[in-house]
Protein backbone atom coordinates (compact mmCIF):
# COMPACT_ATOMS: atom_id res chain seq x y z
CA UNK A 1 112.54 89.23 86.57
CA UNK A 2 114.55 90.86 83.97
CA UNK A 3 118.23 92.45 84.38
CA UNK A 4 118.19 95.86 84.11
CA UNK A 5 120.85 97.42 81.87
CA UNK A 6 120.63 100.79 83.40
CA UNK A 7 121.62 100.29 86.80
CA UNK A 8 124.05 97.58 88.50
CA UNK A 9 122.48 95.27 90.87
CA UNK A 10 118.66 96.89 89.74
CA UNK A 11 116.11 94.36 88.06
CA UNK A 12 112.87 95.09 86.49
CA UNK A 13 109.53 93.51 88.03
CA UNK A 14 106.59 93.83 85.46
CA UNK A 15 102.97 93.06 86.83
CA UNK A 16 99.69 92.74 85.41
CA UNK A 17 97.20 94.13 87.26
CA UNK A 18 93.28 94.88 86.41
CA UNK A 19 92.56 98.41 85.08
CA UNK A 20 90.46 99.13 88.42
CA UNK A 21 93.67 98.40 90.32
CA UNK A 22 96.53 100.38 87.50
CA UNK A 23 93.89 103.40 87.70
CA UNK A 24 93.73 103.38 91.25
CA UNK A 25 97.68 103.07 91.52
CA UNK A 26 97.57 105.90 88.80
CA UNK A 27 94.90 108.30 90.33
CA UNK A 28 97.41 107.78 93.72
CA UNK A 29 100.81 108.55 91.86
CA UNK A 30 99.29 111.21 89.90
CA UNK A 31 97.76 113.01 93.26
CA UNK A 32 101.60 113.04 94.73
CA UNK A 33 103.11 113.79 91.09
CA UNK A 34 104.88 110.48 91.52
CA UNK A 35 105.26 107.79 88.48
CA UNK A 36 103.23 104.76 88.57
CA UNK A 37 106.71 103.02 89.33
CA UNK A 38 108.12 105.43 92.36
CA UNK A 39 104.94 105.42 94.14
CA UNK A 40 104.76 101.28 94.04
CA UNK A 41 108.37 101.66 95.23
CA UNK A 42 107.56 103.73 97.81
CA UNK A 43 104.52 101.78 99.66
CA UNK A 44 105.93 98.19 98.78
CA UNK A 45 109.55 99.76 100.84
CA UNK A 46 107.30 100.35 103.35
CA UNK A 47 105.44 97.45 103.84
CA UNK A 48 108.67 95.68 103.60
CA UNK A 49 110.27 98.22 106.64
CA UNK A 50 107.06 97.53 108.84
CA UNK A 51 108.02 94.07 109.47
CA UNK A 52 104.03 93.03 108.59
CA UNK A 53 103.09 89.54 107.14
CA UNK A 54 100.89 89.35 104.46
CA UNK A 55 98.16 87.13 104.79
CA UNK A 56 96.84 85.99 101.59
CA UNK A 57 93.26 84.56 101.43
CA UNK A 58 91.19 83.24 98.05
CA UNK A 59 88.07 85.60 96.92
């Protein structure tokens, strides 16, 4: 993670993703005329409020 010059205490995450998964993200943001960025904000804040777990498994 990177500081992030334009706002105190911020930091910038990148990601790579496939471009199945960035178009899907896209084709999301785009249908609630969010950025790519707000809308990942958006459901990873609410993951994060719901309290879930993640459970990670190998494909």
């Amino acid at each position: 993670m990177a500081s992030n010059p334009v706002g105190k205490g911020t930091k910038i995450v990148g990601i790579n993703l496939s471009a199945e998964m960035a178009e899907e993200l896209t084709k999301r943001a785009d249908s609630m005329h969010l950025s790519v960025s707000r809308y990942c904000k958006i459901i990873l804040q609410q993951w994060i409020d719901s309290g879930k777990k993640l459970n990670l498994t190998e494909r």
